[in-house]
PDB file of N, CA and C in Angstrom:
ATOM      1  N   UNK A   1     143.542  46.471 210.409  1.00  0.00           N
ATOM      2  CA  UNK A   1     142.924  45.678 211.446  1.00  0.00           C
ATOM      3  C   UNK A   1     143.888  44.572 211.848  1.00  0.00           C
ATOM      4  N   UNK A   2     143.688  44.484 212.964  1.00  0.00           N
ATOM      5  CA  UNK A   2     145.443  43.532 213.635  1.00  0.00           C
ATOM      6  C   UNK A   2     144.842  42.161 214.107  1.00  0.00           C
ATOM      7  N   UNK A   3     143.493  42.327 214.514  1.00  0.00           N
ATOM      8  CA  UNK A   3     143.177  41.029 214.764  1.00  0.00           C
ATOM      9  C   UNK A   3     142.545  39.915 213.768  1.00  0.00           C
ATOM     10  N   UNK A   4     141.991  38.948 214.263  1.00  0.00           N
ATOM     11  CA  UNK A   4     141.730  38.094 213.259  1.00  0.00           C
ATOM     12  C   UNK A   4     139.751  37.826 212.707  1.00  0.00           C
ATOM     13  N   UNK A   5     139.413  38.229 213.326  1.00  0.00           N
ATOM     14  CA  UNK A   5     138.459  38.557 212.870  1.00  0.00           C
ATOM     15  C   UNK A   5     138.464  39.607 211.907  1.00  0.00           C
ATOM     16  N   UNK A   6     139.023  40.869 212.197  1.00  0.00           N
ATOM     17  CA  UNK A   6     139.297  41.852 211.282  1.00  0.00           C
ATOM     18  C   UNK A   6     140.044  41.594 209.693  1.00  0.00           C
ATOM     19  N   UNK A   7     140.867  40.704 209.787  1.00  0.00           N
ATOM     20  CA  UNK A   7     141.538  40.394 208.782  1.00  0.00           C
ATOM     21  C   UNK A   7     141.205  39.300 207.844  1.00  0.00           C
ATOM     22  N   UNK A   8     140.024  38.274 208.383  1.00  0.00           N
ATOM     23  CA  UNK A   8     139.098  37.945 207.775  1.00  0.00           C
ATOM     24  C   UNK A   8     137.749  39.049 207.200  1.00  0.00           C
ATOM     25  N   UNK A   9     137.381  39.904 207.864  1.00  0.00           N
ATOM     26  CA  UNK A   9     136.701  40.484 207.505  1.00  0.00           C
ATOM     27  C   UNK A   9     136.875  41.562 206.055  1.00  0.00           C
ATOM     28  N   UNK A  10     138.705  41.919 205.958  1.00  0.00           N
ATOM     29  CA  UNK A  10     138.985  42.095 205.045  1.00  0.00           C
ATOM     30  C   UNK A  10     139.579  41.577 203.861  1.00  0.00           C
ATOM     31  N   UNK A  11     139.682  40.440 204.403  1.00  0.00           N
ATOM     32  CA  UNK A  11     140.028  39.108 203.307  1.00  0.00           C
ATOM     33  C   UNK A  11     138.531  39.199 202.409  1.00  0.00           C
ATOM     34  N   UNK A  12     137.433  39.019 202.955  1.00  0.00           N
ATOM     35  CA  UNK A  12     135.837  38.924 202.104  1.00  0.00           C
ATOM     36  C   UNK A  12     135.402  40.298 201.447  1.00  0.00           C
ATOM     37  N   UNK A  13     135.888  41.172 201.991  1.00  0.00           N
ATOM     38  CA  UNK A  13     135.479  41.991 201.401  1.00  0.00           C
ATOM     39  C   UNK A  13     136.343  42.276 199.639  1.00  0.00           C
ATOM     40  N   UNK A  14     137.324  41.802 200.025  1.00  0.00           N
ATOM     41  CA  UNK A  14     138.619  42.049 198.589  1.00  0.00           C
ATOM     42  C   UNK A  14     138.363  40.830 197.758  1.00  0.00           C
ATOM     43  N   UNK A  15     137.305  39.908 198.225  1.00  0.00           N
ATOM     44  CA  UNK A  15     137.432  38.514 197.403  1.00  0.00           C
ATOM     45  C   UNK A  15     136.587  38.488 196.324  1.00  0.00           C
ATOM     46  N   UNK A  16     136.907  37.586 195.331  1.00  0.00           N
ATOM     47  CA  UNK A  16     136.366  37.922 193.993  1.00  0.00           C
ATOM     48  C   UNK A  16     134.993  37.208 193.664  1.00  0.00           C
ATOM     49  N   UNK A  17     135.166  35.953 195.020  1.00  0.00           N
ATOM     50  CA  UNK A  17     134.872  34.731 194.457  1.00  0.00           C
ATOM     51  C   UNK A  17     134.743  34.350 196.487  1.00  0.00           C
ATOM     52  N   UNK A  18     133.987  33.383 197.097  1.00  0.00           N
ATOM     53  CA  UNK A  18     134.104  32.690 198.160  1.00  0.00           C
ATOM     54  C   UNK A  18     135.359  31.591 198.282  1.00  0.00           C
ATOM     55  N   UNK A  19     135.825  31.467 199.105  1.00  0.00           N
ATOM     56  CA  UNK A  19     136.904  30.775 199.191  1.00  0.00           C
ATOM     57  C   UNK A  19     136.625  29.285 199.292  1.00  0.00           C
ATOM     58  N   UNK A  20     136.654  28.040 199.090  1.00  0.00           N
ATOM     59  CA  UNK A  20     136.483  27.052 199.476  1.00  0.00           C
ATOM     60  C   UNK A  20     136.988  26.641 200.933  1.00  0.00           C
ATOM     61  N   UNK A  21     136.203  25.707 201.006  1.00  0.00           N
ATOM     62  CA  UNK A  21     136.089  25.364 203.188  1.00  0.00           C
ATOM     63  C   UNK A  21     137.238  25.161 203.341  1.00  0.00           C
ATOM     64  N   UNK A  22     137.743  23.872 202.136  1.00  0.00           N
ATOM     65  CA  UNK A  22     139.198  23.291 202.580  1.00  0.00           C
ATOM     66  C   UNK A  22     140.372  24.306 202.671  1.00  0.00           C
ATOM     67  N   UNK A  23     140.124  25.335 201.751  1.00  0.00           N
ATOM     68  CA  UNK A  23     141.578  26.345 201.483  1.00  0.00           C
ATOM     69  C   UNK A  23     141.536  27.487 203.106  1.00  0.00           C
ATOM     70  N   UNK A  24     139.780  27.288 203.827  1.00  0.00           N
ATOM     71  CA  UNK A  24     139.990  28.328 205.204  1.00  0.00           C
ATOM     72  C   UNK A  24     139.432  27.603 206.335  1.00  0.00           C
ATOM     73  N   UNK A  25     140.104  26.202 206.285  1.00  0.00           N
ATOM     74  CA  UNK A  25     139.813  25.066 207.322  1.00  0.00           C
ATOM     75  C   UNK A  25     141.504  25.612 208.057  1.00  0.00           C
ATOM     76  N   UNK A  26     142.525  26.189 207.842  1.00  0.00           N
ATOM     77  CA  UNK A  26     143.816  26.493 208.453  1.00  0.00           C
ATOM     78  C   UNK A  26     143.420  27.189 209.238  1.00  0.00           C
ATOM     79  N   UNK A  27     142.460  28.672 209.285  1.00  0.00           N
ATOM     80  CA  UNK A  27     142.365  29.854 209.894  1.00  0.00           C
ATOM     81  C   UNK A  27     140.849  29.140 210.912  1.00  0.00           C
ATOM     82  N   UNK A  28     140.991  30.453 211.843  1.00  0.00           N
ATOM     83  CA  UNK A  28     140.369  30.328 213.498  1.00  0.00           C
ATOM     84  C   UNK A  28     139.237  30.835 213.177  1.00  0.00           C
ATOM     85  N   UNK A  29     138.134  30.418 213.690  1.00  0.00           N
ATOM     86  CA  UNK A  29     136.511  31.078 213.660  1.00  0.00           C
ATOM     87  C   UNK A  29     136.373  32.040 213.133  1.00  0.00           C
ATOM     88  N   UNK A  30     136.876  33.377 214.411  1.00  0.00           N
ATOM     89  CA  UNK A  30     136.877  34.243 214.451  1.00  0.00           C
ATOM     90  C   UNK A  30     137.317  34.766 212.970  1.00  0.00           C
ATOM     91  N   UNK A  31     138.393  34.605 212.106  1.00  0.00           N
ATOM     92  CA  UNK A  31     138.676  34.885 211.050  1.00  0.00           C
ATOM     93  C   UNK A  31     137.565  34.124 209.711  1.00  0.00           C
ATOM     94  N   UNK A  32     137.271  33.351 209.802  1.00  0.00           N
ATOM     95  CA  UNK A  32     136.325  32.695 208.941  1.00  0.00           C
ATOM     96  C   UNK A  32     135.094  33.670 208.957  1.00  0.00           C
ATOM     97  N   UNK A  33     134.308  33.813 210.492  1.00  0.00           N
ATOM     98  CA  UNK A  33     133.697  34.329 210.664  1.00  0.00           C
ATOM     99  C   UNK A  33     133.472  36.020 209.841  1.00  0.00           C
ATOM    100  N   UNK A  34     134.362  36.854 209.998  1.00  0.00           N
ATOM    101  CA  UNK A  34     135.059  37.816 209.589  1.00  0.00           C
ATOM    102  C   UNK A  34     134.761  37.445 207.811  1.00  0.00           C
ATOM    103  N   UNK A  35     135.248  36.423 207.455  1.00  0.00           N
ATOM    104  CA  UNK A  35     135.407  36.395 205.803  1.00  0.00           C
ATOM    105  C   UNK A  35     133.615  36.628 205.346  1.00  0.00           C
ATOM    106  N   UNK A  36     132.892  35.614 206.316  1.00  0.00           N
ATOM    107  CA  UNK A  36     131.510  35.575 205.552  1.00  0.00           C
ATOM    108  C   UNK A  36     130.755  36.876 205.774  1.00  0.00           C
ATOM    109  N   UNK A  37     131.344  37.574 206.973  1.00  0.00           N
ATOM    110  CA  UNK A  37     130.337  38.913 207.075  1.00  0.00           C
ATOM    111  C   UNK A  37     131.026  39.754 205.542  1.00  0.00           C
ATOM    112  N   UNK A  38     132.268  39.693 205.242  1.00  0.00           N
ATOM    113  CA  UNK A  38     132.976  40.819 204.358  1.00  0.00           C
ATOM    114  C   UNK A  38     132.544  40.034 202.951  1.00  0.00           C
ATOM    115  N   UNK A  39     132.588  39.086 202.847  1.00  0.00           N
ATOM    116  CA  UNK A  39     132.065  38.429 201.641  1.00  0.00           C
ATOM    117  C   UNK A  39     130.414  38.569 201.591  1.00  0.00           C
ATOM    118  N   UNK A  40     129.831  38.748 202.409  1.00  0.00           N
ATOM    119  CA  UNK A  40     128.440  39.035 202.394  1.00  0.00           C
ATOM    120  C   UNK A  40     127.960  40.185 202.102  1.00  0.00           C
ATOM    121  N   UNK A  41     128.867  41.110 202.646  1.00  0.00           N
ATOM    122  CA  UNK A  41     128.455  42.979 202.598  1.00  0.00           C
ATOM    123  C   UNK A  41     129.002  42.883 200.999  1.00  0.00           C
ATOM    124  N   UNK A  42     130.244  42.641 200.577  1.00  0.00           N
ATOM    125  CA  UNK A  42     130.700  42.723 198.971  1.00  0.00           C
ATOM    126  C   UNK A  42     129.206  42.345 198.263  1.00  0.00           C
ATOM    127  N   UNK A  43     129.038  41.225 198.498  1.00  0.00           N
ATOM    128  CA  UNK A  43     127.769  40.904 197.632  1.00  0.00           C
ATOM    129  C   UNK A  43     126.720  41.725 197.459  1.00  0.00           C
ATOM    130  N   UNK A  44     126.400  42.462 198.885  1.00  0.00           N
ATOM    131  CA  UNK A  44     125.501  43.115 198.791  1.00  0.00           C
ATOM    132  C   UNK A  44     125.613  44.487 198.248  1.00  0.00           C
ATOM    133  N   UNK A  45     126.857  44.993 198.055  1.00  0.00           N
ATOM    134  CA  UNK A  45     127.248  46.223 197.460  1.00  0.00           C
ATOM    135  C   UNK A  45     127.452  46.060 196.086  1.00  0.00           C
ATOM    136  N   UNK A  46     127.596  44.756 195.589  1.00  0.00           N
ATOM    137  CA  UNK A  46     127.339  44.370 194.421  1.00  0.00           C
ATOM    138  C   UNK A  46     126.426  44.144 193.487  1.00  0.00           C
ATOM    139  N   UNK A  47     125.760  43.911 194.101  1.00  0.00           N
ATOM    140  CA  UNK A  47     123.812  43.309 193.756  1.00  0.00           C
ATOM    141  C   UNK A  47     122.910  44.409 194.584  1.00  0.00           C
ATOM    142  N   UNK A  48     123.021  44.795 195.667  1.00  0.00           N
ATOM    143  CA  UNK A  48     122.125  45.437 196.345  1.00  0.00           C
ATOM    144  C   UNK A  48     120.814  44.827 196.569  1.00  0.00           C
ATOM    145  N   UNK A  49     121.121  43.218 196.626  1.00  0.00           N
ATOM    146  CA  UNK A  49     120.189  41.960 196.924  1.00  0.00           C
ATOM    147  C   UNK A  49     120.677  41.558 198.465  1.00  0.00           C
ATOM    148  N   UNK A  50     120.273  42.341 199.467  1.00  0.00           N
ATOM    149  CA  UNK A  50     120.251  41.861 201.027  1.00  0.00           C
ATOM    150  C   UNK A  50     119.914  40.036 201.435  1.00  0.00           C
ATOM    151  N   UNK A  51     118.645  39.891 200.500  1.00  0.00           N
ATOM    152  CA  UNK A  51     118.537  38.369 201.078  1.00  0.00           C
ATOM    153  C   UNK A  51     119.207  37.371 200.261  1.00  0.00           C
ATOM    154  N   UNK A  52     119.915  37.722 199.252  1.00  0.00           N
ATOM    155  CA  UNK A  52     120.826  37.412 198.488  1.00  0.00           C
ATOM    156  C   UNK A  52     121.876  37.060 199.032  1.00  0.00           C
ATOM    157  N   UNK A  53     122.522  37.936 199.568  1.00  0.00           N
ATOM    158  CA  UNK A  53     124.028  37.990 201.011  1.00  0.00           C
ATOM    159  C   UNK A  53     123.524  37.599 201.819  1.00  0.00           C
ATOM    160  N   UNK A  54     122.648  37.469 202.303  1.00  0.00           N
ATOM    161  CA  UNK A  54     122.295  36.471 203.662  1.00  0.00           C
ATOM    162  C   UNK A  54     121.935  35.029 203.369  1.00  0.00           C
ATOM    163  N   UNK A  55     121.457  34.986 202.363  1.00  0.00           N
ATOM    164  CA  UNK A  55     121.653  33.351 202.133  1.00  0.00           C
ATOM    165  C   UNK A  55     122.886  32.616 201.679  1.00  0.00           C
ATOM    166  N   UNK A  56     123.977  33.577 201.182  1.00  0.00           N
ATOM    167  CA  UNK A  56     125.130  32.942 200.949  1.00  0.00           C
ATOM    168  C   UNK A  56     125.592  33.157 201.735  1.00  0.00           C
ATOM    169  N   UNK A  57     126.080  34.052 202.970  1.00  0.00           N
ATOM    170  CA  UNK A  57     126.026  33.769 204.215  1.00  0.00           C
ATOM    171  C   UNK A  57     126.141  32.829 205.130  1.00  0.00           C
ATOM    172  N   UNK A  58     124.797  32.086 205.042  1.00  0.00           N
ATOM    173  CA  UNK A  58     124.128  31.113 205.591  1.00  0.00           C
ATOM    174  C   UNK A  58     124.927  29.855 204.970  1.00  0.00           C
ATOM    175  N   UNK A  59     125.173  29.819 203.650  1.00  0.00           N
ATOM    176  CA  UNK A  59     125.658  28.431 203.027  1.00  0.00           C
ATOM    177  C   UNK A  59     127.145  28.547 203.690  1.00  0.00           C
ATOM    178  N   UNK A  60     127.495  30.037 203.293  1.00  0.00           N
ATOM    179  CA  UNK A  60     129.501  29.740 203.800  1.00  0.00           C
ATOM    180  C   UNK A  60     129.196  29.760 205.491  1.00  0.00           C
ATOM    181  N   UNK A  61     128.826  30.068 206.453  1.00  0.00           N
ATOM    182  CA  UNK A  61     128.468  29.542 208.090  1.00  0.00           C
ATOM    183  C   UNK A  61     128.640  28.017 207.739  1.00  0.00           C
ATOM    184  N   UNK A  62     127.523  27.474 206.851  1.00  0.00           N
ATOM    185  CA  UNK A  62     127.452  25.888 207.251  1.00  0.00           C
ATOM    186  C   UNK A  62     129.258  25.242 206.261  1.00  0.00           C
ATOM    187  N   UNK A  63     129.112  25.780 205.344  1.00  0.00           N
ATOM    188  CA  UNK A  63     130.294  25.003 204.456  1.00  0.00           C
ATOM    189  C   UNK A  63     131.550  25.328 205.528  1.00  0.00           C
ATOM    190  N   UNK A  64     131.706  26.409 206.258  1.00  0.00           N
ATOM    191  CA  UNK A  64     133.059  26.477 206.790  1.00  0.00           C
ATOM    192  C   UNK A  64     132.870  26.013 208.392  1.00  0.00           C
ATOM    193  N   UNK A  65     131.529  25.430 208.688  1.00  0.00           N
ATOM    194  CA  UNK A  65     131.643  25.425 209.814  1.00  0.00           C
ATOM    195  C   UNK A  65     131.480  26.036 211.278  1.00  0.00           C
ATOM    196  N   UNK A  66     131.232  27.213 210.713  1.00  0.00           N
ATOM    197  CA  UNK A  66     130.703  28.342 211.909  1.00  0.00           C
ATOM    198  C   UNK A  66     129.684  27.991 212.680  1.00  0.00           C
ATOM    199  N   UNK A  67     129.778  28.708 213.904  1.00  0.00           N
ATOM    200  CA  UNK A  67     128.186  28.585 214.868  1.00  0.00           C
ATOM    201  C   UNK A  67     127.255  29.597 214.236  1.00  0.00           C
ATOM    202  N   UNK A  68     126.121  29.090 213.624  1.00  0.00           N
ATOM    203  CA  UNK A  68     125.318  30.026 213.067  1.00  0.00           C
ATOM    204  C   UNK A  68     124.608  31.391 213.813  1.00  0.00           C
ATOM    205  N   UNK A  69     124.632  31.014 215.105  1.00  0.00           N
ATOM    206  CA  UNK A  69     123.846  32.089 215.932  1.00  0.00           C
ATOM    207  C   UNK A  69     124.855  33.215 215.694  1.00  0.00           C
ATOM    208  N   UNK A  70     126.113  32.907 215.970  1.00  0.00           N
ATOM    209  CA  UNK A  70     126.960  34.241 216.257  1.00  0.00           C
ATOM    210  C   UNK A  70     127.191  34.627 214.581  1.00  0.00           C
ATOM    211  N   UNK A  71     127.024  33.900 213.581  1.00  0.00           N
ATOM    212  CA  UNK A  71     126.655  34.757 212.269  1.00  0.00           C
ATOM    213  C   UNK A  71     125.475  35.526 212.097  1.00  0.00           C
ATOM    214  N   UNK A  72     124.387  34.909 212.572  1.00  0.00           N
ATOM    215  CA  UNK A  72     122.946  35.067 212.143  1.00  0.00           C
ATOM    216  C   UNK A  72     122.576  36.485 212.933  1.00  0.00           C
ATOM    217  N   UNK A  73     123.961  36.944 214.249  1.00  0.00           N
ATOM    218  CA  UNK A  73     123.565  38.056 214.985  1.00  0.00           C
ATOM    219  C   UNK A  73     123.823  39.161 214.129  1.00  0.00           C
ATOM    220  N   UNK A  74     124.599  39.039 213.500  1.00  0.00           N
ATOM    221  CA  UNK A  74     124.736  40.196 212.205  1.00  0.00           C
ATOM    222  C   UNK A  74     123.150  40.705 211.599  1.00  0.00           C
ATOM    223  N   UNK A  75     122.498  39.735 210.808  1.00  0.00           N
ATOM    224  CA  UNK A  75     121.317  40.366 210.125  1.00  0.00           C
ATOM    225  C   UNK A  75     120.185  40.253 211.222  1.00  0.00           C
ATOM    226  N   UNK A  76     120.320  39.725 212.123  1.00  0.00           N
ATOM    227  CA  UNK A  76     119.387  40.347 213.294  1.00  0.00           C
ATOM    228  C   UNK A  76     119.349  41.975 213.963  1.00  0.00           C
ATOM    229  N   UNK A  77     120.665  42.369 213.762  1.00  0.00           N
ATOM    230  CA  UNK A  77     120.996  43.323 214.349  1.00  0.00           C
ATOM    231  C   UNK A  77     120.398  44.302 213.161  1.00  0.00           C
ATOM    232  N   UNK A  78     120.311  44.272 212.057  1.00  0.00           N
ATOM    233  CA  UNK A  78     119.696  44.687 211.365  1.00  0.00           C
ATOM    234  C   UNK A  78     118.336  44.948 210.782  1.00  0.00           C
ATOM    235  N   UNK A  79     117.777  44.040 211.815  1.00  0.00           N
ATOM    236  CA  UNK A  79     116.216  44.283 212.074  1.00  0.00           C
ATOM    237  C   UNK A  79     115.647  44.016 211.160  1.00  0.00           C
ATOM    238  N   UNK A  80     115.931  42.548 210.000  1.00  0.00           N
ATOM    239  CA  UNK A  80     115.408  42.406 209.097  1.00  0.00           C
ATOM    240  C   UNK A  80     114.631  40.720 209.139  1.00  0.00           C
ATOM    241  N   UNK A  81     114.016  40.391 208.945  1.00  0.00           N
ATOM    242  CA  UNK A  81     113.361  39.315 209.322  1.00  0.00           C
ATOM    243  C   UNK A  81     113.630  38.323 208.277  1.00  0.00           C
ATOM    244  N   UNK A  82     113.228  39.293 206.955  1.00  0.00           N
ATOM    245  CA  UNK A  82     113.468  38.727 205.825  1.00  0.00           C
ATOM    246  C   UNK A  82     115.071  38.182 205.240  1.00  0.00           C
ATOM    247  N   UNK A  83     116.352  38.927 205.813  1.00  0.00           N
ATOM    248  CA  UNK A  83     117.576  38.418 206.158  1.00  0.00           C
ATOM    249  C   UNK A  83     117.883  36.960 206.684  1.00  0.00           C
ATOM    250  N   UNK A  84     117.209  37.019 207.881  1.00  0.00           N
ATOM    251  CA  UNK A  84     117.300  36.056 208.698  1.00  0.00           C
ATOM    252  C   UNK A  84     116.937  34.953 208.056  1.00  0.00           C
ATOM    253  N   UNK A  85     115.512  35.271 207.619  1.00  0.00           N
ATOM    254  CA  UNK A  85     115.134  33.798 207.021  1.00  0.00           C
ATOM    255  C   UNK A  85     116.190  33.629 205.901  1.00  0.00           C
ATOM    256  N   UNK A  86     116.667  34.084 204.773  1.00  0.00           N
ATOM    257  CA  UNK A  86     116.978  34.048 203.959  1.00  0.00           C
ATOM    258  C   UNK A  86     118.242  33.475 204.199  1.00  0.00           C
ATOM    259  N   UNK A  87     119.333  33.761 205.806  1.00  0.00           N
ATOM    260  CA  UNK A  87     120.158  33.046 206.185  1.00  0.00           C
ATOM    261  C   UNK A  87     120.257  32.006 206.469  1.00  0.00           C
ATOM    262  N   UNK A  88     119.229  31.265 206.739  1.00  0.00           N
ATOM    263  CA  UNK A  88     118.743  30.049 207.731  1.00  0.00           C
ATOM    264  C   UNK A  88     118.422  29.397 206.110  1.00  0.00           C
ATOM    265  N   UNK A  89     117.831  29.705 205.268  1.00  0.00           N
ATOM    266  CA  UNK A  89     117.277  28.929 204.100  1.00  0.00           C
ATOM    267  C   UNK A  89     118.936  28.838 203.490  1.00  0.00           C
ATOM    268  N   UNK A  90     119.632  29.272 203.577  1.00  0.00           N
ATOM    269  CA  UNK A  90     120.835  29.131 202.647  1.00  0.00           C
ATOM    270  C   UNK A  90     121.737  27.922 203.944  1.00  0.00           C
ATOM    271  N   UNK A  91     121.585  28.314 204.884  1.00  0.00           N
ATOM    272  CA  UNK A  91     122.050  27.518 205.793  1.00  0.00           C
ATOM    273  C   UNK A  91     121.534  26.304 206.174  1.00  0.00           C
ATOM    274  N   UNK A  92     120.458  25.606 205.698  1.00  0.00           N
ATOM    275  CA  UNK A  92     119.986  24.573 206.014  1.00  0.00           C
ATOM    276  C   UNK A  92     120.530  24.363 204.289  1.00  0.00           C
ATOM    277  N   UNK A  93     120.199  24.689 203.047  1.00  0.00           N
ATOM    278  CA  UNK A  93     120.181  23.978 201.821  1.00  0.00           C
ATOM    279  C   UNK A  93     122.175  23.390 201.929  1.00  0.00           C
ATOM    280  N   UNK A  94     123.020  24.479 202.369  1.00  0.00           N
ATOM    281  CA  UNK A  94     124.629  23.582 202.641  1.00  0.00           C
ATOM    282  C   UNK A  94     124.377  22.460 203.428  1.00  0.00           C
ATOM    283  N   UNK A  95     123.646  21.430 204.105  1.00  0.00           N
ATOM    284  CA  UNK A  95     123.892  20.902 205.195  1.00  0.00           C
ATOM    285  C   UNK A  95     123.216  19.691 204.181  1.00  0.00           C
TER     286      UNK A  95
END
């Protein structure tokens, strides 16, 4: 993947651990953005806890700064309600 969203997206997925804000305050939205969806799906392939990854999600959106809508369109698109909330509850407790 050549762009930067993409290469965040595979940065989260290979990560062991969430990155701290300060160490991906260098890189562009779009790539941040990218880290929390790939760090979110890991989790969830890990745990197979959906509102689990959407609430940490929700905390790395607020800790790194993201616009939450254009995160939150991810588990919308997924038609899960219970996601959503679970994003928004992890995303209000970072703030």
């Amino acid at each position: 993947m050549e762009n930067h969203f993409g290469k965040g997206l595979m940065a989260g997925l290979n990560a062991a651990q969430a990155a701290a804000a300060a160490s991906v305050g260098q890189f562009c939205p779009d790539y941040k953005r990218g880290f929390v969806l790939g760090f979110s799906q890991r989790m969830f392939e890990q745990t197979g806890d959906r509102q689990l990854s959407a609430w940490e999600a929700g905390v790395l959106t607020r800790r790194y700064g993201l616009d939450r809508e254009m995160v939150m369109d991810f588990f919308r698109e997924s038609n899960s309600e219970a996601a959503v909330r679970y994003f928004m509850a992890g995303w209000r407790l970072a703030g």
